[in-house]
PDB file of N, CA and C in Angstrom:
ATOM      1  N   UNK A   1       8.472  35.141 -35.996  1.00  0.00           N
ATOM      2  CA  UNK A   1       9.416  34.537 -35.084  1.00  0.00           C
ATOM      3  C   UNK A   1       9.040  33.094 -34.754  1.00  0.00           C
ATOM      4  N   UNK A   2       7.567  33.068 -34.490  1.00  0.00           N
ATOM      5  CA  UNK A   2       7.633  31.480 -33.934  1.00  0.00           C
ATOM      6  C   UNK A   2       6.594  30.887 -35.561  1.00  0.00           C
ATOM      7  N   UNK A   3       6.226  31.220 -35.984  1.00  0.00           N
ATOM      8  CA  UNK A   3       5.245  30.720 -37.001  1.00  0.00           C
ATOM      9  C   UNK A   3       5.089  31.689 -38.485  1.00  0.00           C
ATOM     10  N   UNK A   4       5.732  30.795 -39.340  1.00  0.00           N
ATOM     11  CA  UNK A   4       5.297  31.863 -40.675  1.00  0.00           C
ATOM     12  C   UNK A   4       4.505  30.903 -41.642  1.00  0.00           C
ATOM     13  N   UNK A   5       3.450  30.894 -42.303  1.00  0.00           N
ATOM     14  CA  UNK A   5       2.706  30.615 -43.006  1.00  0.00           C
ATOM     15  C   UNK A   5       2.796  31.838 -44.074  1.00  0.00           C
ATOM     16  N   UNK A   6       3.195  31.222 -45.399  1.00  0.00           N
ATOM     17  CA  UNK A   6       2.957  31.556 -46.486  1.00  0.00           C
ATOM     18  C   UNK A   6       3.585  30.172 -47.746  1.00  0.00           C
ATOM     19  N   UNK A   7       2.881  30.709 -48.722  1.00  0.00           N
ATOM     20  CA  UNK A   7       2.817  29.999 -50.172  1.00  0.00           C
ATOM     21  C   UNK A   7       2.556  28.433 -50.112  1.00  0.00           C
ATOM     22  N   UNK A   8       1.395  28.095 -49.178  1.00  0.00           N
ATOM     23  CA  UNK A   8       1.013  26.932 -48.741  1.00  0.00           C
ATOM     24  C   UNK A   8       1.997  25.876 -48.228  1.00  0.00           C
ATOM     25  N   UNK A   9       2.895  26.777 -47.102  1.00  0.00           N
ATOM     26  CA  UNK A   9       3.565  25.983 -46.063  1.00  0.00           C
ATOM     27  C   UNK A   9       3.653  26.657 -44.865  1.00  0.00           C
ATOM     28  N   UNK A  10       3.417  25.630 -44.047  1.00  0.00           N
ATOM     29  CA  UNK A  10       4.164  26.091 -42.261  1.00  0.00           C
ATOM     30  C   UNK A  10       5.512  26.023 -42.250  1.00  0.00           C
ATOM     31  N   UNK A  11       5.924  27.427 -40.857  1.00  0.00           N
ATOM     32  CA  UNK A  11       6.877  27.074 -40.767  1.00  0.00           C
ATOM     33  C   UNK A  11       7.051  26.888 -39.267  1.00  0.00           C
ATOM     34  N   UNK A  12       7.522  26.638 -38.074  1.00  0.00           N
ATOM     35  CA  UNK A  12       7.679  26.646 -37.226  1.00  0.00           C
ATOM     36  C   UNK A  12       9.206  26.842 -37.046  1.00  0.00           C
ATOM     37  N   UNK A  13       9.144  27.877 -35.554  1.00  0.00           N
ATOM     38  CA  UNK A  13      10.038  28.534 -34.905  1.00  0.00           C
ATOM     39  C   UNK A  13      11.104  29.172 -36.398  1.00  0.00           C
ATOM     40  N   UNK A  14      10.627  30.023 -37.037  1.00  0.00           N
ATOM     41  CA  UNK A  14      11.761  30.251 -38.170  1.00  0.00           C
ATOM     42  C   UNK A  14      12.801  31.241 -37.824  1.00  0.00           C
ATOM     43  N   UNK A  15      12.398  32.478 -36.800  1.00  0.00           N
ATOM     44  CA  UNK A  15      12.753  33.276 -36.791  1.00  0.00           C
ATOM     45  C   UNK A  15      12.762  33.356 -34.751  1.00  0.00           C
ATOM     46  N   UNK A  16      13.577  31.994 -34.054  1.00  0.00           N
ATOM     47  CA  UNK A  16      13.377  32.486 -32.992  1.00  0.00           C
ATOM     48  C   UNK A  16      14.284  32.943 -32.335  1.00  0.00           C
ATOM     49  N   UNK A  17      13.718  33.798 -31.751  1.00  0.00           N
ATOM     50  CA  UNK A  17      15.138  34.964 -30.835  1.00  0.00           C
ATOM     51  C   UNK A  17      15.948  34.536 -30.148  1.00  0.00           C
ATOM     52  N   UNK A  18      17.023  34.589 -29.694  1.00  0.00           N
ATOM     53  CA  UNK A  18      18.214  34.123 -29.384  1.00  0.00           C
ATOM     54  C   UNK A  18      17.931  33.601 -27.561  1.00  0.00           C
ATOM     55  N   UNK A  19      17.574  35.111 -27.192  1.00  0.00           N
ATOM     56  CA  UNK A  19      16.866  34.918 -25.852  1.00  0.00           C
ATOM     57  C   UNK A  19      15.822  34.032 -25.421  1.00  0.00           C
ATOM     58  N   UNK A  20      15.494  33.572 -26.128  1.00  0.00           N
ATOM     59  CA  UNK A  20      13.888  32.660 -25.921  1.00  0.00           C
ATOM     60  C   UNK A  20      14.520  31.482 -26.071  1.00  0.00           C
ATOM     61  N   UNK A  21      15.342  30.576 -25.178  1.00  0.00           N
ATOM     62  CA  UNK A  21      16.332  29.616 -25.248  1.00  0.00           C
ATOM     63  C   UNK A  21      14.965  28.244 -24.893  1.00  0.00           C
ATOM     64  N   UNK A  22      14.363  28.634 -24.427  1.00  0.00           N
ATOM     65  CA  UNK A  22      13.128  26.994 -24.465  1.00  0.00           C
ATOM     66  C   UNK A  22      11.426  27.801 -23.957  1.00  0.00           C
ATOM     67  N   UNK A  23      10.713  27.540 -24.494  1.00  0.00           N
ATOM     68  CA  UNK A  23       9.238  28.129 -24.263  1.00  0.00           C
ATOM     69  C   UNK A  23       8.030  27.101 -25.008  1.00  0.00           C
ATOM     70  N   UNK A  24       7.042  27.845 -24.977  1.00  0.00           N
ATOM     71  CA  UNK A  24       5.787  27.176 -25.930  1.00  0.00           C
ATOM     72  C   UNK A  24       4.841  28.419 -25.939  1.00  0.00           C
ATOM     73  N   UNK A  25       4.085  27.626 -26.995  1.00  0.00           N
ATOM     74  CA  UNK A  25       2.881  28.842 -27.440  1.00  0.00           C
ATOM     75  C   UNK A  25       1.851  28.441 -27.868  1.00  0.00           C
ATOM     76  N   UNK A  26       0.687  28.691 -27.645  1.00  0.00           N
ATOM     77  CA  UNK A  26      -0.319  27.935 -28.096  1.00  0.00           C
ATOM     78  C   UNK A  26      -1.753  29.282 -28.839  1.00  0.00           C
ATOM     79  N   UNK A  27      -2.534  28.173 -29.733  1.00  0.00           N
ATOM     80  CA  UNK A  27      -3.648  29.068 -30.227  1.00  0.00           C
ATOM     81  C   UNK A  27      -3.234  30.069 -31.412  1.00  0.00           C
ATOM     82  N   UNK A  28      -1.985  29.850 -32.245  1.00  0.00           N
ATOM     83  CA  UNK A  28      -1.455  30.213 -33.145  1.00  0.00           C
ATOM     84  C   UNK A  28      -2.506  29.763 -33.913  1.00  0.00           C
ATOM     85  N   UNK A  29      -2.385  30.765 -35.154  1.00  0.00           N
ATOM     86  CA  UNK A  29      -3.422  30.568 -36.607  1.00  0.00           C
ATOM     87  C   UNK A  29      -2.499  30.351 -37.742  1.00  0.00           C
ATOM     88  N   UNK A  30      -2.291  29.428 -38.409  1.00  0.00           N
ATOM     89  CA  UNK A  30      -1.692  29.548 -39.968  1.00  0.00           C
ATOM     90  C   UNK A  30      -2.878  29.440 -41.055  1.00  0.00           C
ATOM     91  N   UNK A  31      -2.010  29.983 -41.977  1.00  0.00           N
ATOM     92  CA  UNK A  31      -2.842  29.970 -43.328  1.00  0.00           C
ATOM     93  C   UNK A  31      -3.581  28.532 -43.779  1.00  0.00           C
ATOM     94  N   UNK A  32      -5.064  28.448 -43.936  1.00  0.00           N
ATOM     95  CA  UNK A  32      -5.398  26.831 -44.222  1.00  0.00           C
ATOM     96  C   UNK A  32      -6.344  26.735 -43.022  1.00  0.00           C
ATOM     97  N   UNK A  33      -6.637  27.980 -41.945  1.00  0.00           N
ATOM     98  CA  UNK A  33      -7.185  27.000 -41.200  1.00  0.00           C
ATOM     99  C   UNK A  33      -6.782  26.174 -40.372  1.00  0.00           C
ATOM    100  N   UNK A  34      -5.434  26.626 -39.743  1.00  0.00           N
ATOM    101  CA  UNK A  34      -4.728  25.443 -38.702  1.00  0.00           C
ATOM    102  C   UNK A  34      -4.183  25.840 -37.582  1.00  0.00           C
ATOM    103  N   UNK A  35      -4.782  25.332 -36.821  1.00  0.00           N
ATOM    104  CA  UNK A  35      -4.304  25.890 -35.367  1.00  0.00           C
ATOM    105  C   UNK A  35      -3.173  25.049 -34.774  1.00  0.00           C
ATOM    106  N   UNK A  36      -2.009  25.984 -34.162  1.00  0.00           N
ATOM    107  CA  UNK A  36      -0.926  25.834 -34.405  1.00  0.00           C
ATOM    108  C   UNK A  36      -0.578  25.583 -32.448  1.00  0.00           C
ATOM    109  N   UNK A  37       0.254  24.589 -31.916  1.00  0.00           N
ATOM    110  CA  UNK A  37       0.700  24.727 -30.313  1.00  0.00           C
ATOM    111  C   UNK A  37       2.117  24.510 -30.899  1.00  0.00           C
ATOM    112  N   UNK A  38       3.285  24.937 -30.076  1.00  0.00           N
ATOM    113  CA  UNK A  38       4.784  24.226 -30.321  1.00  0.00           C
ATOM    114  C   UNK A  38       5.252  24.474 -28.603  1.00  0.00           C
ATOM    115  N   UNK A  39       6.136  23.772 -28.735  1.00  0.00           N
ATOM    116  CA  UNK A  39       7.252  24.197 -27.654  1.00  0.00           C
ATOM    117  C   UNK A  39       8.496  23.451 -28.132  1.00  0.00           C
ATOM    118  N   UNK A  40       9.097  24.169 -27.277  1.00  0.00           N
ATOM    119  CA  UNK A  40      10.902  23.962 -28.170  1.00  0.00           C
ATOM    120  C   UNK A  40      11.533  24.173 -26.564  1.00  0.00           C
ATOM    121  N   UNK A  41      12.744  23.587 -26.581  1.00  0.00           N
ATOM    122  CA  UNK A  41      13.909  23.518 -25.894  1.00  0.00           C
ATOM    123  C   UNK A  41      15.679  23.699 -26.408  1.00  0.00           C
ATOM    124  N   UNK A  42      16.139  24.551 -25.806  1.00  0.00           N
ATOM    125  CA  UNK A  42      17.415  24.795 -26.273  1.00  0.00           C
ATOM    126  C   UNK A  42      17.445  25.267 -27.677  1.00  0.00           C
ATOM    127  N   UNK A  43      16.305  25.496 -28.193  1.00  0.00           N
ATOM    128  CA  UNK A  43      16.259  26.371 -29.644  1.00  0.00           C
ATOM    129  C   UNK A  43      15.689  25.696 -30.390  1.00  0.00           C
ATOM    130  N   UNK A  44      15.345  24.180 -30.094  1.00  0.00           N
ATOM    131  CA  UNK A  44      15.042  22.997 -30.702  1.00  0.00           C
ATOM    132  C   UNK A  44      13.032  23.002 -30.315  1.00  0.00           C
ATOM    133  N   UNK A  45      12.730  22.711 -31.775  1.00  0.00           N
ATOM    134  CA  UNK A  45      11.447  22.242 -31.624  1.00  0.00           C
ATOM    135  C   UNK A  45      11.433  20.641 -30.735  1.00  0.00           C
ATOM    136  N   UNK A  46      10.394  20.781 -30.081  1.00  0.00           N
ATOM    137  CA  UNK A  46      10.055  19.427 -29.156  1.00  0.00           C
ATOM    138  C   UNK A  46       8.845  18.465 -29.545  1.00  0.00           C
ATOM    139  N   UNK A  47       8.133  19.675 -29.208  1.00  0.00           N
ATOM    140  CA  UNK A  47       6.498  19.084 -30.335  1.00  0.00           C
ATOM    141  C   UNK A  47       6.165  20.307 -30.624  1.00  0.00           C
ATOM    142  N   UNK A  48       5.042  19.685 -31.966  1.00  0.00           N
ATOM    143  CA  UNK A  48       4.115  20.612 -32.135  1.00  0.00           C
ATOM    144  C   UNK A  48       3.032  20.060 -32.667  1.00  0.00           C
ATOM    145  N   UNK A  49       1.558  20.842 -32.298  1.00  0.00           N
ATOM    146  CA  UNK A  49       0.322  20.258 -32.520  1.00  0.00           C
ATOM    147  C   UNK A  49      -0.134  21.411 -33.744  1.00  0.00           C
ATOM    148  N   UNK A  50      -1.197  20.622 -34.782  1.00  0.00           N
ATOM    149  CA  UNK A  50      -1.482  20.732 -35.994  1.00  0.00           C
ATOM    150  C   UNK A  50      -3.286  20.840 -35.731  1.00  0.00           C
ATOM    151  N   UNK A  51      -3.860  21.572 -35.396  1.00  0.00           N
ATOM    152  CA  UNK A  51      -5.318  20.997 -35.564  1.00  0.00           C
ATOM    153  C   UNK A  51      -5.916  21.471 -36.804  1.00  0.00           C
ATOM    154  N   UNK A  52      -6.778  20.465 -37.972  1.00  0.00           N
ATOM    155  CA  UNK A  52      -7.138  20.881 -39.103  1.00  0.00           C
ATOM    156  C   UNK A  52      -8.873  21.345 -39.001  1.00  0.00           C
ATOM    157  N   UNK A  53      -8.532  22.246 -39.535  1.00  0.00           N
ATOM    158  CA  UNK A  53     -10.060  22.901 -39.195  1.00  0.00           C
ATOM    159  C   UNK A  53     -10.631  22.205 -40.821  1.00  0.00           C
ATOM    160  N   UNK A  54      -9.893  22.201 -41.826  1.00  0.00           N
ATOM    161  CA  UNK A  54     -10.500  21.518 -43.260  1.00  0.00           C
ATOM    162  C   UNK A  54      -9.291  20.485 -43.348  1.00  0.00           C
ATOM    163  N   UNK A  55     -10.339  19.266 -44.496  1.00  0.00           N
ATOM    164  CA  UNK A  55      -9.228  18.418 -44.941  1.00  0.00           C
ATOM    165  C   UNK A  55      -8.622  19.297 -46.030  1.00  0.00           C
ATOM    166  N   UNK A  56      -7.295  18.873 -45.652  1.00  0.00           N
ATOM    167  CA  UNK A  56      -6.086  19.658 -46.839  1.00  0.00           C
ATOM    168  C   UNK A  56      -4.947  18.510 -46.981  1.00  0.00           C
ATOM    169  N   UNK A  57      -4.242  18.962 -47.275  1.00  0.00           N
ATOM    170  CA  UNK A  57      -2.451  18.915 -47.084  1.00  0.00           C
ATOM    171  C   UNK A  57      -1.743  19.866 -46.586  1.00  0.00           C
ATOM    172  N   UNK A  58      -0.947  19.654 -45.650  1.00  0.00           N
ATOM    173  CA  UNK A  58       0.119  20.106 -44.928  1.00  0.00           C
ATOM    174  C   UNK A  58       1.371  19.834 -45.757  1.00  0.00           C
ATOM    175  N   UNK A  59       1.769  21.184 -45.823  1.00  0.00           N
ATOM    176  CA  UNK A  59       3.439  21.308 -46.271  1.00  0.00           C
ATOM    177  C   UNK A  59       3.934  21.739 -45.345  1.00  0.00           C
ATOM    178  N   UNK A  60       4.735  21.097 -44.444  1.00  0.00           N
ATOM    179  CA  UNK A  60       5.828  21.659 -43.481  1.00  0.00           C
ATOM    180  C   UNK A  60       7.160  22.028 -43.672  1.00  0.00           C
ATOM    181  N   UNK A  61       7.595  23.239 -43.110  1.00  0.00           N
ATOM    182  CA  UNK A  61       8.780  23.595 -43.579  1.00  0.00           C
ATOM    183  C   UNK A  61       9.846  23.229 -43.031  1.00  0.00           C
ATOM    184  N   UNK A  62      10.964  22.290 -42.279  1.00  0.00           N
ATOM    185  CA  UNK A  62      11.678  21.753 -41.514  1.00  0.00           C
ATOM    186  C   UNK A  62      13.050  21.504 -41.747  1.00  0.00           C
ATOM    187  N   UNK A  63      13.941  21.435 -40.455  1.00  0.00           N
ATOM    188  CA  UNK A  63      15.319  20.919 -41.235  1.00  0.00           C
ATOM    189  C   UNK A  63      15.643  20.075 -41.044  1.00  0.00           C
ATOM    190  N   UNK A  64      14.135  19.059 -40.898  1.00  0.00           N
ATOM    191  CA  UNK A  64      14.842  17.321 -40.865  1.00  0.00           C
ATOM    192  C   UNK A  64      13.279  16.540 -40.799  1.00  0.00           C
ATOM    193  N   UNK A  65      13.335  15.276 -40.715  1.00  0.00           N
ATOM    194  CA  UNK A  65      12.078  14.940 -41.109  1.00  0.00           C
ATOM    195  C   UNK A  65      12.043  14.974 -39.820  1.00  0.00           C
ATOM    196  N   UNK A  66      10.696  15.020 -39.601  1.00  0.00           N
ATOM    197  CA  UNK A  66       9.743  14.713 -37.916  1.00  0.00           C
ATOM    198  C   UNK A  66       8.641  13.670 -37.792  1.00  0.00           C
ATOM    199  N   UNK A  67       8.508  13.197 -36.872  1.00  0.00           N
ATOM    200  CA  UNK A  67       7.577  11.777 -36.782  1.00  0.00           C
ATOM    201  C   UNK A  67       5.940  12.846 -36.736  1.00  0.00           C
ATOM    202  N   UNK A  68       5.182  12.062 -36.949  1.00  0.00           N
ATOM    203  CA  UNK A  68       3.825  12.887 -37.072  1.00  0.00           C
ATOM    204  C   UNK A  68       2.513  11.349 -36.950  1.00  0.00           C
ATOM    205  N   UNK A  69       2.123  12.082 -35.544  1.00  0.00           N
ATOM    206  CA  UNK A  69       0.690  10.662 -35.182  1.00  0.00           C
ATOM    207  C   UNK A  69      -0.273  11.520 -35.341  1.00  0.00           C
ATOM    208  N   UNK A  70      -1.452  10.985 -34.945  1.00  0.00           N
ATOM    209  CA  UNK A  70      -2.590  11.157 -35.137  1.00  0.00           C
ATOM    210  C   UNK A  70      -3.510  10.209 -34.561  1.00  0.00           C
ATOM    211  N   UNK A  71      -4.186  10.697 -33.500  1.00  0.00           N
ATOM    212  CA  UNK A  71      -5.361   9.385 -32.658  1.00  0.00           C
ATOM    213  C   UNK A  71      -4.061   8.139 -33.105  1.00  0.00           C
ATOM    214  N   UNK A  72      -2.890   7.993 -32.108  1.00  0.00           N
ATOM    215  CA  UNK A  72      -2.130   7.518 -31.664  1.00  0.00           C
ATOM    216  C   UNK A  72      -1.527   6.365 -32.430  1.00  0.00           C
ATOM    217  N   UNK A  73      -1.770   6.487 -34.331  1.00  0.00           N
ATOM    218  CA  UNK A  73      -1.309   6.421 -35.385  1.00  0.00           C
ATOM    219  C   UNK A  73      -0.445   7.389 -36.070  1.00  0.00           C
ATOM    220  N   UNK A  74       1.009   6.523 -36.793  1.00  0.00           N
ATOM    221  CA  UNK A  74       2.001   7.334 -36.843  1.00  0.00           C
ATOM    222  C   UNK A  74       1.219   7.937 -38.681  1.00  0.00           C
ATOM    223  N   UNK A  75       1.883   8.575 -39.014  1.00  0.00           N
ATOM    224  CA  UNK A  75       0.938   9.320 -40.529  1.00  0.00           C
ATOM    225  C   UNK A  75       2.337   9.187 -41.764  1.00  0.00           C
ATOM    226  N   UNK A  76       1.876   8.890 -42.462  1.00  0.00           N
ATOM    227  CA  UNK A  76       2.710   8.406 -43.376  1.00  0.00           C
ATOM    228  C   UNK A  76       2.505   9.937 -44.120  1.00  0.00           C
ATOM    229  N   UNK A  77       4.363  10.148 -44.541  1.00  0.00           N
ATOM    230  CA  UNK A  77       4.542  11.423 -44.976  1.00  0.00           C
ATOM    231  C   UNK A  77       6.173  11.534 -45.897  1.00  0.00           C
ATOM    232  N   UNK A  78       6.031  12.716 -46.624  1.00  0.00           N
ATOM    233  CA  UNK A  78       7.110  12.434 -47.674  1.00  0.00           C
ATOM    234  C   UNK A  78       7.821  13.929 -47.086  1.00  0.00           C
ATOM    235  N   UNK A  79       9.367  13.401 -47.063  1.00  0.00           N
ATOM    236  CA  UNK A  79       9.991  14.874 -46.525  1.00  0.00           C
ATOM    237  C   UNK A  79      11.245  14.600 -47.916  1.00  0.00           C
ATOM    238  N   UNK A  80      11.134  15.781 -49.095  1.00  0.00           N
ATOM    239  CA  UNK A  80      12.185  16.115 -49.392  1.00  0.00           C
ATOM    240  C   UNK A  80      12.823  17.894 -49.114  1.00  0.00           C
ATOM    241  N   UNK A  81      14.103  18.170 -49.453  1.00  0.00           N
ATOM    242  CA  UNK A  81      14.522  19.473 -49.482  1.00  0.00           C
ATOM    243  C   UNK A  81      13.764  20.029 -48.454  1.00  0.00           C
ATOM    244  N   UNK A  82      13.769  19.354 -47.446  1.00  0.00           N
ATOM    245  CA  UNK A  82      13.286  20.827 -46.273  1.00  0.00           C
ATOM    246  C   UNK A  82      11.387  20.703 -45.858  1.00  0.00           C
ATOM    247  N   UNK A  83      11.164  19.934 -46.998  1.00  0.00           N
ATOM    248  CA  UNK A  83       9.204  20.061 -46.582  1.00  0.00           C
ATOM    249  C   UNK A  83       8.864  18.896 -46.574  1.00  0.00           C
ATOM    250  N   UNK A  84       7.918  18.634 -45.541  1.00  0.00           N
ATOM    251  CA  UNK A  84       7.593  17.481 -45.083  1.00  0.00           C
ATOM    252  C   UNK A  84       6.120  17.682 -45.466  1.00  0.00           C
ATOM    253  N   UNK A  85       5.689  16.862 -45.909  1.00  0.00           N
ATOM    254  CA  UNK A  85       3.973  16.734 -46.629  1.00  0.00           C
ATOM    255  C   UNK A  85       3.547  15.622 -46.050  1.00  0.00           C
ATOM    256  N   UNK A  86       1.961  15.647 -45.730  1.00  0.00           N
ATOM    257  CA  UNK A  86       0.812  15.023 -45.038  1.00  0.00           C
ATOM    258  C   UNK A  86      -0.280  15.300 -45.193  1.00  0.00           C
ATOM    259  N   UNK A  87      -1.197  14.181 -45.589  1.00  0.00           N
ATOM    260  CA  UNK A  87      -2.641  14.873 -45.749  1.00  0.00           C
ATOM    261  C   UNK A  87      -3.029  14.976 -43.964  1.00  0.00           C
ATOM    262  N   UNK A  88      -3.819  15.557 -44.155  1.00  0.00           N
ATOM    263  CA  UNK A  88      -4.854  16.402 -42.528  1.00  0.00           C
ATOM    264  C   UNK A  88      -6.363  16.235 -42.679  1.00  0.00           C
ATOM    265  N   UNK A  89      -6.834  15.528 -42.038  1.00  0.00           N
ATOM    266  CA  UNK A  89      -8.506  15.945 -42.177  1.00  0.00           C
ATOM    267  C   UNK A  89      -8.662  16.419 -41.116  1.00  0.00           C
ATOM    268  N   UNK A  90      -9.920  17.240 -41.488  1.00  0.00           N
ATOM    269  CA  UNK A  90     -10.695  18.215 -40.442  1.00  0.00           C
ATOM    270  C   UNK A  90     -10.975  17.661 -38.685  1.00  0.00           C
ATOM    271  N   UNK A  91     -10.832  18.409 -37.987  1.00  0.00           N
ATOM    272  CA  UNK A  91     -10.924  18.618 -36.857  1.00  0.00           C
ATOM    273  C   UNK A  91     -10.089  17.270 -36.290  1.00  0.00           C
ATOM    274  N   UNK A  92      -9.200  16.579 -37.050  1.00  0.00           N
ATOM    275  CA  UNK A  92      -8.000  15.805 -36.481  1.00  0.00           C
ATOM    276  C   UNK A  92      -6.973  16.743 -35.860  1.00  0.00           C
ATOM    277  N   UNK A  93      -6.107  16.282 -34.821  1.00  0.00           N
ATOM    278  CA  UNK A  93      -5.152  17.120 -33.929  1.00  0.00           C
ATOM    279  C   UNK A  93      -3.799  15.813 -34.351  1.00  0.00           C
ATOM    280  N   UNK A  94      -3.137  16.787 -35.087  1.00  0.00           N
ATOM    281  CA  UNK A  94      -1.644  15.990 -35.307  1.00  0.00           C
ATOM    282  C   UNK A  94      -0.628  16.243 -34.705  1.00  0.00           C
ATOM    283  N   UNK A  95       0.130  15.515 -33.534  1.00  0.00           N
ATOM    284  CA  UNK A  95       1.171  16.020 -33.014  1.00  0.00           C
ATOM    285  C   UNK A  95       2.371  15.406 -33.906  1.00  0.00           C
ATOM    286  N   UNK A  96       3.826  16.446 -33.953  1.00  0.00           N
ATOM    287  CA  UNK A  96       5.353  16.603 -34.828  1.00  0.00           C
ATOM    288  C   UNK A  96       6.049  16.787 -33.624  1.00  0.00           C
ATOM    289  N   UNK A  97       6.573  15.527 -33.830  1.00  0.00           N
ATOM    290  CA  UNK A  97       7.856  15.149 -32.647  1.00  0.00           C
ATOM    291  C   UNK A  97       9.011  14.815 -33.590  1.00  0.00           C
ATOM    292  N   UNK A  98      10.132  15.250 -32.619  1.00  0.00           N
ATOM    293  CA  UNK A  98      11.591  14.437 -33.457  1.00  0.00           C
ATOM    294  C   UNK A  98      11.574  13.235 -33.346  1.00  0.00           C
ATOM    295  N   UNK A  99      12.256  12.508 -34.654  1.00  0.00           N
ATOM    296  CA  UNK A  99      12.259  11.339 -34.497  1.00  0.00           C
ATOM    297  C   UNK A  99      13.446  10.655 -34.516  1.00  0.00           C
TER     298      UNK A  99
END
């Protein structure tokens, strides 16, 4: 409902319930090693925080591109068909805002 990780992508809020009209959640685990915070409003993601436990790449699963900083640098990232890609190093905290 709020987080699916598989085939080396996140997804956020994929599956959220109708009733759960604005919330947050924090201390989520995805696949990779990544600890996951979101909150959303009106059904809409607002932010969400990324912490990388290893350097990787992030494939995000989305239905539009999202701005993405880091120690208060914006992160240069490629969004086609739905996935938004970013490298991540370890123990960096990336917040995904609309942009």
């Amino acid at each position: 409902m709020l987080l699916q990780s598989h085939n080396n992508e996140i997804s956020l809020l994929p599956a959220l319930p109708a009733a759960w009209n604005n919330g947050e959640v924090r201390g989520l685990k995805a696949r990779g090693a990544v600890e996951v915070a979101i909150r959303w409003h009106n059904h809409t993601l607002v932010e969400g925080q990324l912490l990388a436990v290893h350097t990787q790449m992030c494939h995000l699963r989305t239905d539009r591109p999202y701005h993405i900083v880091c120690n208060d640098q914006v992160i240069s990232s490629t969004y086609d068909d739905g996935l938004q890609q970013f490298n991540m190093e370890a123990g960096k905290n990336y917040i995904i805002t609309m942009q």
